[in-house]
Protein backbone atom coordinates (compact mmCIF):
# COMPACT_ATOMS: atom_id res chain seq x y z
CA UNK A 1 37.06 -20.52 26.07
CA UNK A 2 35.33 -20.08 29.43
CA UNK A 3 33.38 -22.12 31.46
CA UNK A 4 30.30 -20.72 33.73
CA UNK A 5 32.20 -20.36 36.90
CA UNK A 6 35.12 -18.04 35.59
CA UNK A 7 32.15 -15.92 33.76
CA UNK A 8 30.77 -15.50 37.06
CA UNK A 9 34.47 -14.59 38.20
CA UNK A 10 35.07 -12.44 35.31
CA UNK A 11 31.92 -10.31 36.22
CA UNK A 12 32.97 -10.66 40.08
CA UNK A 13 36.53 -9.33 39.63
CA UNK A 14 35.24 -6.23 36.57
CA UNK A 15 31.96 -5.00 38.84
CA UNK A 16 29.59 -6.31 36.05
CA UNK A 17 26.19 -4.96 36.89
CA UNK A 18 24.12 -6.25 34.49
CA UNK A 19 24.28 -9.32 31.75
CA UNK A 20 23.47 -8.21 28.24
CA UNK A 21 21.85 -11.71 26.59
CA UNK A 22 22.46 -11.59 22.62
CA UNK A 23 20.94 -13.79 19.78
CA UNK A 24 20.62 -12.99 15.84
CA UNK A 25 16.65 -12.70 14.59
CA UNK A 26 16.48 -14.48 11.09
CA UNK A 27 16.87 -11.19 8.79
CA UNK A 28 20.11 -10.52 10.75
CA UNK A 29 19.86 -7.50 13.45
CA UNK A 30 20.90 -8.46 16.74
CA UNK A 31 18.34 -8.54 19.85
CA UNK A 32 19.27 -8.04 23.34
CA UNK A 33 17.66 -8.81 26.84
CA UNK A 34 19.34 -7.33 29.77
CA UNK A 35 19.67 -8.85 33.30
CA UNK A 36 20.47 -7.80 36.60
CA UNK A 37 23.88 -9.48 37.63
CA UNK A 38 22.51 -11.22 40.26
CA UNK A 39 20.26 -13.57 37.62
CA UNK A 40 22.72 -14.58 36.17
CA UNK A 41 23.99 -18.26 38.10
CA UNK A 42 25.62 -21.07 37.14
CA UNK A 43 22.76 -22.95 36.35
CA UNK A 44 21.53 -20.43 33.92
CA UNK A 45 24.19 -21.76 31.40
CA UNK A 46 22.29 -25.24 31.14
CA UNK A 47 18.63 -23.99 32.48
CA UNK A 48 18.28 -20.96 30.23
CA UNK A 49 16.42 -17.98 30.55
CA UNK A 50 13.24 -17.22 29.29
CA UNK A 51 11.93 -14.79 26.80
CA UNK A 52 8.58 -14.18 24.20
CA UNK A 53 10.44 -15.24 20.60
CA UNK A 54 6.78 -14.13 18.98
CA UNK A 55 7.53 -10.85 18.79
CA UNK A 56 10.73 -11.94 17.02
CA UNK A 57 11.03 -11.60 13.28
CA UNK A 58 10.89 -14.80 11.53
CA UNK A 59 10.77 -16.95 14.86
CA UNK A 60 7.42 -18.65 16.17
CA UNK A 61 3.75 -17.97 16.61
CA UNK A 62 2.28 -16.40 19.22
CA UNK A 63 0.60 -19.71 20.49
CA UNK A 64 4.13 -21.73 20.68
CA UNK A 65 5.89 -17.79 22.27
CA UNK A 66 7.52 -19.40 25.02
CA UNK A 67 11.63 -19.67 24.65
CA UNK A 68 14.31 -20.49 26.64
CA UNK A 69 18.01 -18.56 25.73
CA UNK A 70 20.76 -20.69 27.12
CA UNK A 71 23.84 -18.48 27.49
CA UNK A 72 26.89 -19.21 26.01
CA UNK A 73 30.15 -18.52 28.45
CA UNK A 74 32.95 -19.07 25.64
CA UNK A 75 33.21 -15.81 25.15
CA UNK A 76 32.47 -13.03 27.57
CA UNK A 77 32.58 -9.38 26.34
CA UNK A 78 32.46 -5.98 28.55
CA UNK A 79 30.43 -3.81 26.67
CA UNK A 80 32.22 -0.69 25.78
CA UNK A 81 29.44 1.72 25.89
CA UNK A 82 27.25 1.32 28.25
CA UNK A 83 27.34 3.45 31.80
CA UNK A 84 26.90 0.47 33.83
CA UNK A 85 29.12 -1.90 34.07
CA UNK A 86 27.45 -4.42 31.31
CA UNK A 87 28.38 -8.13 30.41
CA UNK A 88 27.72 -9.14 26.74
CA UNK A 89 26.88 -12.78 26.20
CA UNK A 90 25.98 -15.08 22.96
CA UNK A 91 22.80 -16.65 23.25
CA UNK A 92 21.67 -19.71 21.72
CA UNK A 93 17.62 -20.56 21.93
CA UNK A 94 16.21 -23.89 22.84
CA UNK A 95 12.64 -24.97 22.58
CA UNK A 96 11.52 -25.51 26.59
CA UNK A 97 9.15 -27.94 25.83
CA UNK A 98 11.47 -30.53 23.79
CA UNK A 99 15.16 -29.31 25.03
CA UNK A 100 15.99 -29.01 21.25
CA UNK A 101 17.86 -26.37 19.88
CA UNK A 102 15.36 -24.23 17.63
CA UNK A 103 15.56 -24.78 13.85
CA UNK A 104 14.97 -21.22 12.91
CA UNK A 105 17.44 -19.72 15.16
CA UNK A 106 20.89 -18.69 13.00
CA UNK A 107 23.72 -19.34 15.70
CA UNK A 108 22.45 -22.99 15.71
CA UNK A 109 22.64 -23.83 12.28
CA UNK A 110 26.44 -22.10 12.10
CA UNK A 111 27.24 -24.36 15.10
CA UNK A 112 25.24 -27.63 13.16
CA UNK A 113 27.63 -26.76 9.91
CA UNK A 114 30.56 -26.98 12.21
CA UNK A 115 29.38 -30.22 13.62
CA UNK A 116 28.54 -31.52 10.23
CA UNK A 117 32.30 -30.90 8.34
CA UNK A 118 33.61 -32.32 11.69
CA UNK A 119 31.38 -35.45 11.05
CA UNK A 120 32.23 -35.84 7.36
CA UNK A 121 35.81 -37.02 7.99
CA UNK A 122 36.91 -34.46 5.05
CA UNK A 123 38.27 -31.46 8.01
CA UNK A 124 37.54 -30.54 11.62
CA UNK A 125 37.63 -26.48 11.10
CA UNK A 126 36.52 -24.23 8.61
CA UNK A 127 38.34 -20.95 8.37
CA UNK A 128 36.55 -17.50 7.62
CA UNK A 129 37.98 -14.17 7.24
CA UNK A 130 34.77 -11.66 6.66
CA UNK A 131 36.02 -8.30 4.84
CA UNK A 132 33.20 -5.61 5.54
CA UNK A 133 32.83 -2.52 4.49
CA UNK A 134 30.37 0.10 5.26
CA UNK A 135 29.54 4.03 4.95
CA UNK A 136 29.99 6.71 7.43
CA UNK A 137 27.51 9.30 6.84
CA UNK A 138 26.27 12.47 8.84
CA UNK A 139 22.82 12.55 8.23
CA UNK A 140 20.20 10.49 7.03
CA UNK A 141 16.48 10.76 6.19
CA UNK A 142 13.79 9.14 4.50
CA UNK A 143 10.11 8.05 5.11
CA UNK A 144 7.77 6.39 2.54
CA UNK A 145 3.72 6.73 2.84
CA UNK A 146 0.84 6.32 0.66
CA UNK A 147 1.24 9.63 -0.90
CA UNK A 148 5.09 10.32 -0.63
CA UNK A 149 8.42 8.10 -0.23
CA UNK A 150 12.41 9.54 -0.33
CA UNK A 151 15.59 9.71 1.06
CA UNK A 152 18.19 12.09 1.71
CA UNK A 153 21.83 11.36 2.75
CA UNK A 154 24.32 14.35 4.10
CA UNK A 155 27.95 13.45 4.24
CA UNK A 156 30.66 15.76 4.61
CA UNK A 157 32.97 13.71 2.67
CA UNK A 158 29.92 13.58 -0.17
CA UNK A 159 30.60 14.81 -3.37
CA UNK A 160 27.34 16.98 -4.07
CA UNK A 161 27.78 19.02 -0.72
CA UNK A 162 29.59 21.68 -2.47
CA UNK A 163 27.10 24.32 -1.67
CA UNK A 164 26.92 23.69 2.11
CA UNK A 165 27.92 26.47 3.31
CA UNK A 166 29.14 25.72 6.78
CA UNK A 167 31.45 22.28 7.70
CA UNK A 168 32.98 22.65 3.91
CA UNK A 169 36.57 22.87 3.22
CA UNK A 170 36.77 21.22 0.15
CA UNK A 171 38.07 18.10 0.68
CA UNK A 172 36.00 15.34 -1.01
CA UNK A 173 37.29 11.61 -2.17
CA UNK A 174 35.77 12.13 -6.08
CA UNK A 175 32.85 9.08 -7.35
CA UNK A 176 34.94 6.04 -7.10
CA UNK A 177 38.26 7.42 -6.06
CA UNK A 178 37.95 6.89 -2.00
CA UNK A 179 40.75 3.89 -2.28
CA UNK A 180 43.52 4.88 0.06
CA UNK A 181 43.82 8.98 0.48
CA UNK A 182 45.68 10.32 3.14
CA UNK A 183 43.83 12.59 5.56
CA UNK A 184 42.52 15.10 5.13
CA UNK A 185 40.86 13.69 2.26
CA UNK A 186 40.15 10.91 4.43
CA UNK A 187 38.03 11.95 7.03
CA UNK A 188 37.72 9.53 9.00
CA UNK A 189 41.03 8.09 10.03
CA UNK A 190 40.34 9.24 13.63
CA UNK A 191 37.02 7.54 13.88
CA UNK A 192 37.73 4.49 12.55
CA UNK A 193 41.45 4.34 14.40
CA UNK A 194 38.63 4.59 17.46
CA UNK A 195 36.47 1.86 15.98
CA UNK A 196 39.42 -0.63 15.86
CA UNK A 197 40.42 0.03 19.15
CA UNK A 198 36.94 -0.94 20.61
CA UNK A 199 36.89 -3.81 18.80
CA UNK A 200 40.40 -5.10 19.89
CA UNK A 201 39.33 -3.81 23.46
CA UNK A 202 36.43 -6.38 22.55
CA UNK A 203 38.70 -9.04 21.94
CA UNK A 204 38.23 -9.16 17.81
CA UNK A 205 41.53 -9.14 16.25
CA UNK A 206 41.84 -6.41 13.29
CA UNK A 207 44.13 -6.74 10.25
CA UNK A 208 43.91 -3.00 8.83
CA UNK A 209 41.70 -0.66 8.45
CA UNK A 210 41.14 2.57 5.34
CA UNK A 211 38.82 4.46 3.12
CA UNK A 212 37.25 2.49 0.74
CA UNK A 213 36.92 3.19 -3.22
CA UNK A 214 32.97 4.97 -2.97
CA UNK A 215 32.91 8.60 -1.71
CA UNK A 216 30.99 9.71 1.31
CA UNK A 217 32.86 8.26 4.15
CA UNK A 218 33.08 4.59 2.57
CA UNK A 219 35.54 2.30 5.10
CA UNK A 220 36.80 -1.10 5.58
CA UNK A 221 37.92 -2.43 8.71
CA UNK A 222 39.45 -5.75 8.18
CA UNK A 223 38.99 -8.99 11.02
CA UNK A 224 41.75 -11.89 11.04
CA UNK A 225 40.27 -15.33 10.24
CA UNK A 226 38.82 -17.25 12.58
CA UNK A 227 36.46 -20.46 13.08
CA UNK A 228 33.32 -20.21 11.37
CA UNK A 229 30.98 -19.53 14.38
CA UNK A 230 33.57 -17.43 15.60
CA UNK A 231 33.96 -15.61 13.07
CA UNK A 232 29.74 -14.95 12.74
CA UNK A 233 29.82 -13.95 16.59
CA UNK A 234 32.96 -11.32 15.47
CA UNK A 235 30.77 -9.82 12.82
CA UNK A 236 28.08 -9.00 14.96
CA UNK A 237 30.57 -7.23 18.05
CA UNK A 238 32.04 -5.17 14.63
CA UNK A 239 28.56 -3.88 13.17
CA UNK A 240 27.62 -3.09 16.89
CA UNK A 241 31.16 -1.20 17.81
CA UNK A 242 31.51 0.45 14.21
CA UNK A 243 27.53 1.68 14.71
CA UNK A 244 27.79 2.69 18.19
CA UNK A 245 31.13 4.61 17.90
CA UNK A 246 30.19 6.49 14.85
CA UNK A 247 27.05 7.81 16.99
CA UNK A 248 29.35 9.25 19.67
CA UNK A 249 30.64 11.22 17.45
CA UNK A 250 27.32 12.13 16.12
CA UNK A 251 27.42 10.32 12.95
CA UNK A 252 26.01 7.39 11.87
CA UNK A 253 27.29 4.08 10.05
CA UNK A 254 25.59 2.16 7.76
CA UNK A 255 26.07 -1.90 6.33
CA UNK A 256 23.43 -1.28 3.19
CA UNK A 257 25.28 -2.59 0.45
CA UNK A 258 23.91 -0.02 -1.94
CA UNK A 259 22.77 3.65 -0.35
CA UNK A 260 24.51 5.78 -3.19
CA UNK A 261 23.76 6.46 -6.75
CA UNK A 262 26.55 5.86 -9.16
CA UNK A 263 28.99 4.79 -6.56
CA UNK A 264 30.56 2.13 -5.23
CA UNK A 265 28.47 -0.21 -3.12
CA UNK A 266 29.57 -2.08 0.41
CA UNK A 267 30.70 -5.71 0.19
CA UNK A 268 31.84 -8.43 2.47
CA UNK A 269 34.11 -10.48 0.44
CA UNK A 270 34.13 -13.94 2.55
CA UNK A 271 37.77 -15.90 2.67
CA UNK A 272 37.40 -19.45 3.75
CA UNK A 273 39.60 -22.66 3.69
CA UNK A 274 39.57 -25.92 5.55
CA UNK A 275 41.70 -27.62 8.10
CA UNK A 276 42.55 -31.11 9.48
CA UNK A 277 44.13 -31.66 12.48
CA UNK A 278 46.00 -28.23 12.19
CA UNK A 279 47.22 -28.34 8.51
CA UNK A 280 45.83 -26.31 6.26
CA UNK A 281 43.67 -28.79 3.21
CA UNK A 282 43.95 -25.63 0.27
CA UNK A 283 47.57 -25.86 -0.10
CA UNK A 284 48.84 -27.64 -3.18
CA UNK A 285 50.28 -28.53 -6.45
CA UNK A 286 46.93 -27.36 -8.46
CA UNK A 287 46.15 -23.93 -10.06
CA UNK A 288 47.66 -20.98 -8.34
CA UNK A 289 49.34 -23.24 -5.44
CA UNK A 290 45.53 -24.82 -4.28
CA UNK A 291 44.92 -28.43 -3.83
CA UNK A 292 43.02 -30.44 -5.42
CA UNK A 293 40.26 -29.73 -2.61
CA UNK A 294 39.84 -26.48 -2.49
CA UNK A 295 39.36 -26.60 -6.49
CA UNK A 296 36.64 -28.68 -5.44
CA UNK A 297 35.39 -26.48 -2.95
CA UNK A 298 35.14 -23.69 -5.71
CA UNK A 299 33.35 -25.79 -7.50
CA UNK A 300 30.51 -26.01 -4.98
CA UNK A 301 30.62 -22.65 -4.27
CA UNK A 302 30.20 -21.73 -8.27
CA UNK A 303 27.94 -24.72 -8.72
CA UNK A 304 25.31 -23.35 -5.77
CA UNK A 305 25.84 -19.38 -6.11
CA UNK A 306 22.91 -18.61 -7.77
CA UNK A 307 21.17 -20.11 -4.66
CA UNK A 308 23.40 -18.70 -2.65
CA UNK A 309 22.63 -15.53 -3.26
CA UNK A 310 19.33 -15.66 -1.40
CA UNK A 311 21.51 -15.82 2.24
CA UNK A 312 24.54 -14.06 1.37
CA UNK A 313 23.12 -11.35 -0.96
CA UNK A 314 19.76 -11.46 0.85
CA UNK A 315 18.35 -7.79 0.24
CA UNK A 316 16.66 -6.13 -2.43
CA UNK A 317 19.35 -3.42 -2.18
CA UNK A 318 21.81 -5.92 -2.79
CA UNK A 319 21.28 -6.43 -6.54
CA UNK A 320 21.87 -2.55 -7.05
CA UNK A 321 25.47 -3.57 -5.70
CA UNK A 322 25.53 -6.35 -8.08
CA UNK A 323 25.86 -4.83 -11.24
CA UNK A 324 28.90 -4.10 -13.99
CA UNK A 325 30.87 -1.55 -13.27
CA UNK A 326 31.17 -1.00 -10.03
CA UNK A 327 33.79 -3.90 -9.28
CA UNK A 328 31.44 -6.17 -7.59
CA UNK A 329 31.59 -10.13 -9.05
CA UNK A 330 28.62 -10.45 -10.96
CA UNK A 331 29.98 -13.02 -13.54
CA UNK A 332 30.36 -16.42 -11.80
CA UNK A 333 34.32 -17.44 -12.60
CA UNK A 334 37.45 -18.09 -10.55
CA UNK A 335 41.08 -16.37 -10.93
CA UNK A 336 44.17 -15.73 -9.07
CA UNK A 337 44.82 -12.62 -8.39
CA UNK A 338 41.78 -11.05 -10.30
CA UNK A 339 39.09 -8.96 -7.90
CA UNK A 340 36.80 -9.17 -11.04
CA UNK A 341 36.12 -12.77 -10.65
CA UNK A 342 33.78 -14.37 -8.34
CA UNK A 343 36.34 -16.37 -6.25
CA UNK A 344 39.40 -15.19 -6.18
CA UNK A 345 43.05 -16.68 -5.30
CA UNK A 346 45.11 -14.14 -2.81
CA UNK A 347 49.00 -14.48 -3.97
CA UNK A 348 50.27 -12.31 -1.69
CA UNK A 349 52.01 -15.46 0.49
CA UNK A 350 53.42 -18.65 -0.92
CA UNK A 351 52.75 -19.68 2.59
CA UNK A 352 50.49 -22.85 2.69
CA UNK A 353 48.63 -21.39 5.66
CA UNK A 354 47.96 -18.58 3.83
CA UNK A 355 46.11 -20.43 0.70
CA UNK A 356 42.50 -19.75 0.67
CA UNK A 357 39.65 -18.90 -1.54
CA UNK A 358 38.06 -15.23 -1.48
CA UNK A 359 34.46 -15.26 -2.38
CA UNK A 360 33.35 -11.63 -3.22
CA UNK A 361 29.29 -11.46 -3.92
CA UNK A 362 28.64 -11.49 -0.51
CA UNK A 363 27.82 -8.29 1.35
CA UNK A 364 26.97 -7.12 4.93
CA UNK A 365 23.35 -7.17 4.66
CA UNK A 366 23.84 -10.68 5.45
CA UNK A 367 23.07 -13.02 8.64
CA UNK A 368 26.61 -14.15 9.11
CA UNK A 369 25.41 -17.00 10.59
CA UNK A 370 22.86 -18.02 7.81
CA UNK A 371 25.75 -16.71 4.75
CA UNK A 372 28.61 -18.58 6.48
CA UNK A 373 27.02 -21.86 6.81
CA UNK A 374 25.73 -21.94 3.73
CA UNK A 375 28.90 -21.29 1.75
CA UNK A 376 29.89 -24.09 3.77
CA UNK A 377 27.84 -26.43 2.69
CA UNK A 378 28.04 -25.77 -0.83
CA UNK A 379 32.02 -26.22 -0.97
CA UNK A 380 31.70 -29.22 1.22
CA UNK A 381 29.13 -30.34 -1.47
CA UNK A 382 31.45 -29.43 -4.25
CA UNK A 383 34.16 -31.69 -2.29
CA UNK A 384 31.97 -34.66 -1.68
CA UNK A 385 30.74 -34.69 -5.63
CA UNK A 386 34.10 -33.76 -7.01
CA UNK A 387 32.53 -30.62 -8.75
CA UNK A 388 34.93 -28.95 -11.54
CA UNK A 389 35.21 -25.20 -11.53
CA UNK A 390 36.52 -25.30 -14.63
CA UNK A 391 39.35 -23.16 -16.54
CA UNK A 392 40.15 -20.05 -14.21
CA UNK A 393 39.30 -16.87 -16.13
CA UNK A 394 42.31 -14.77 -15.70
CA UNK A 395 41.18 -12.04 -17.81
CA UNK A 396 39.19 -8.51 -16.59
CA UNK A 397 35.59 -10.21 -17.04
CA UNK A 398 34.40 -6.28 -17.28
CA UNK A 399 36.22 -5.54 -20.73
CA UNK A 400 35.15 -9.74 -22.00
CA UNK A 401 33.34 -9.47 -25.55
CA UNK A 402 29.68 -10.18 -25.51
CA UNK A 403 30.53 -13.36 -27.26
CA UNK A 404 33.03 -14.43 -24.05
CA UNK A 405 30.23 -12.95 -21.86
CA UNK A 406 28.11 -15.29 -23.10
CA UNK A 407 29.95 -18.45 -21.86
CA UNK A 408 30.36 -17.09 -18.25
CA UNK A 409 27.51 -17.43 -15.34
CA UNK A 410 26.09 -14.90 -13.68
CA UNK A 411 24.78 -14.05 -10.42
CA UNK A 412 20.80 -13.69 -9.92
CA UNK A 413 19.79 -9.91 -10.83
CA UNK A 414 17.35 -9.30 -8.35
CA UNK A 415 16.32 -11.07 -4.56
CA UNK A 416 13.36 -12.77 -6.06
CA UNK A 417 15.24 -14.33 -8.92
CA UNK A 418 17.65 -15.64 -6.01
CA UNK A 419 14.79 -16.57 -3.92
CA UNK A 420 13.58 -18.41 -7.12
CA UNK A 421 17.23 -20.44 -7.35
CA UNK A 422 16.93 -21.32 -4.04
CA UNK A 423 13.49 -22.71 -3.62
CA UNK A 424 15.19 -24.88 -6.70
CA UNK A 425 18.77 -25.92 -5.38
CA UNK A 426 19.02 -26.21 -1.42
CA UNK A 427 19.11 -29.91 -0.87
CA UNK A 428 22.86 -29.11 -0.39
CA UNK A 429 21.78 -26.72 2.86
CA UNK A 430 19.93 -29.49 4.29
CA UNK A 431 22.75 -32.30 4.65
CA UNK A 432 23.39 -33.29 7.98
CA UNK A 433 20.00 -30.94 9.23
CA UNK A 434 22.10 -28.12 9.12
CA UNK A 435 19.79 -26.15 7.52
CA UNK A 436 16.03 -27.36 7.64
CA UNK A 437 13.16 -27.32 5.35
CA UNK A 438 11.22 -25.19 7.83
CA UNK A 439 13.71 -22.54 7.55
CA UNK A 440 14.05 -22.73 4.00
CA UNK A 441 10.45 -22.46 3.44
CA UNK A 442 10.33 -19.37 5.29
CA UNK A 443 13.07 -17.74 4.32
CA UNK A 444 11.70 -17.48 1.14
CA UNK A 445 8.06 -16.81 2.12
CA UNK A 446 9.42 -14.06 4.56
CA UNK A 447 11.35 -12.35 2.00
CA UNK A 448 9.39 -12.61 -0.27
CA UNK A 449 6.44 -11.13 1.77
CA UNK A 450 8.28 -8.59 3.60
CA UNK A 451 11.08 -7.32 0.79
CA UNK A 452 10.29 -8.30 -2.62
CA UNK A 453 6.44 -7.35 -2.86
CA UNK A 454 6.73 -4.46 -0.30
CA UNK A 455 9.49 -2.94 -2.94
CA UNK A 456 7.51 -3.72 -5.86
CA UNK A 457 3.95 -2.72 -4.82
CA UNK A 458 5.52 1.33 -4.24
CA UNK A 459 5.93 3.62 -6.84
CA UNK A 460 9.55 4.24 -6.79
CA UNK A 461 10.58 8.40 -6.77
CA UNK A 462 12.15 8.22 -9.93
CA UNK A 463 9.52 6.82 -11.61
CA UNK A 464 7.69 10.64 -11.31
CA UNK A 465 10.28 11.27 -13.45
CA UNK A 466 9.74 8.75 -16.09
CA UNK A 467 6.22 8.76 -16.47
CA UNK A 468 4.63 11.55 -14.71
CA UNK A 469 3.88 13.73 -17.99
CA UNK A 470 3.49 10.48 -20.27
């Protein structure tokens, strides 16, 4: 943690030249404002500094533009790419004319679900490990008009570049066998050995990092656990490092959870577990060595999925992830040990520290901010109301009978059904005014407006091929 005066140090004693201000929009891409050094001050940290949050997507009208960012000095980052000497800083906004934080803006409402588990007495930190995974491509095109819409994806590592003439020595990860080849099958081992050591240089601690099960350049580069808003501010340095240092090198990286056909798709499987006073509350006598808490805590997050889904798998694209088959958690069920189920139970460690609950739909599409609080709040929801997961389902849910099937949840099967769920179920988000109606409300009304009825007003490619001689 820093306070203003050793930021001001920190820039003093590394030549910072400029101060790169950062803050999340509310469908998740980070926005930037750059200052001259010399602007920033120590006041700046309580005064703010002011910016048009019309033109942001999501944020306010163009009659209430007017924002203040107020700069956060906990955590001061050098940038690693820029020529000048450049300063990256969280922002948080405030409204100028009230002094309140602003409802609509994501790193609030992950620091208002911190305050709120603090307040409820039941633990002081909540604990999230964020696995993403993502695809390293070479080229990519696509365009959609009145008259024509496609894509086109070149990868080197892609199976259908057979013909290419030039750039092709045969070594291609087959459709769902990327997991865990040794170069030069892998590719990328260089590039993403050169991602992780940005993102140390950054100051985010990495686990691991390999090739991932898709073809096509598919990675994972693993963070170590951290505090909730920590963790959200971690996930933004990694897409930013993993993006920028792929286009170095002239390629470029991509967190779609779904760009290739018959593949696997990108996830961000989420572990979480609480703490009190430095002990670790999932740690217990219960099913695979939890507590009688974090049972609880599943039980929220099975309980409120459904909703869920609209923040954590909060694209269109994401429901062509979640789908049999491909090994993402589409049934709604807990197990130990079994990646098939929708919260899982790591046993690698009988540690206590190490017991924690992996929750798999999410994927990186997501605002971290947004997806973290509100898995939050549903555990904390299914603590306070005792919720009962249930019996675990230790069984591969994939090979279950259609009877079995029958009996198990699901998740939603497309963003409006999700949307649907949550416009239902999300008086759990707004406990403590971590979440507020406002955002809610347009959440769903932005989504819905700018995703769901701009996908399902075009006529999709392959429907030429369905219906064009009918």
């Amino acid at each position: 943690m820093s306070t203003p005066k050793q930021v001001l140090e920190f820039c003093a004693k590394h030549d910072v030249q400029f101060v790169d201000l950062r803050f999340m929009d509310l469908p998740g891409v980070w926005q930037h404002m750059s200052f001259p050094i010399g602007q920033l001050k120590e006041e700046s940290f309580s005064e703010g500094l002011g910016f048009d949050a019309s033109s942001i997507r999501g944020w306010q009208s163009i009659h209430e533009s007017d924002m203040l960012l107020m700069p956060d000095p906990a955590w001061p980052v050098l940038d690693p790419f820029t020529s000048a000497p450049t300063l990256i800083l969280f922002g948080d906004a405030v409204d100028p004319v009230t002094a309140q934080p602003y409802g609509r803006d994501p790193r609030w409402v992950a620091k208002r679900a911190q305050d709120y588990l603090q307040a409820s007495g039941i633990a002081d930190t909540a604990c999230f490990g964020a696995e993403a995974e993502f695809f390293i491509f070479d080229n990519v095109r696509f365009d959609q008009r009145e008259n024509h819409g496609y894509f086109y994806i070149d990868a080197e590592e892609g199976r259908w570049n057979s013909g290419r003439e030039d750039d092709n020595l045969g070594y291609r990860p087959r459709f769902k066998e990327g997991y865990f080849p040794v170069p030069p099958t892998d590719h990328y081992q260089d590039l993403r050995s050169e991602m992780v050591l940005k993102m140390q240089a950054a100051g985010l601690q990495v686990e691991c990092h390999h090739h991932e099960v898709a073809t096509a350049g598919q990675a994972e580069i693993d963070l170590r656990f951290d505090t909730l808003l920590k963790s959200a501010d971690s996930m933004q340095l990694y897409k930013y490092i993993a993006k920028m240092t792929a286009y170095q090198y002239g390629k470029t990286v991509t967190f779609m959870p779904k760009p290739l056909f018959q593949d696997n798709g990108s996830g961000m499987h989420t572990h979480q577990s609480l703490w009190k006073d430095g002990q670790p509350l999932f740690a217990g006598d219960q099913y695979a060595g939890l507590s009688q808490l974090a049972l609880y805590y599943i039980g929220g997050l099975l309980k409120h999925a459904r909703a869920l889904a609209a923040f954590i798998a909060p694209t269109t694209n994401s429901y062509k992830r979640l789908v049999p088959g491909y090994e993402a958690p589409v049934n709604l069920a807990y197990s130990k040990r079994n990646r098939s189920a929708a919260c899982r139970i790591p046993m690698y460690s009988s540690s206590p520290k190490s017991k924690r609950v992996e929750f798999r739909p999410p994927d990186p599409s997501c605002n971290t901010y947004l997806a973290f609080a509100a898995m939050l709040m549903a555990g904390l929801d299914g603590v306070k109301n005792k919720l009962d997961p249930g019996q675990p389902l230790d069984k591969d849910i994939f090979e279950l009978s259609a009877e079995e099937l029958a009996l198990v949840p699901s998740m939603p099967g497309a963003l409006d059904e999700s949307l649907d769920e949550l416009a239902q179920d999300h008086a759990f988000l707004l406990a403590g005014g971590v979440f507020t109606q406002d955002l809610i409300d347009t959440w769903i009304e932005y989504k819905r407006l700018k995703e769901v009825d701009a996908i399902r007003l075009r006529p999709h490619p392959y429907e030429f091929a369905l219906y064009y001689d009918i």
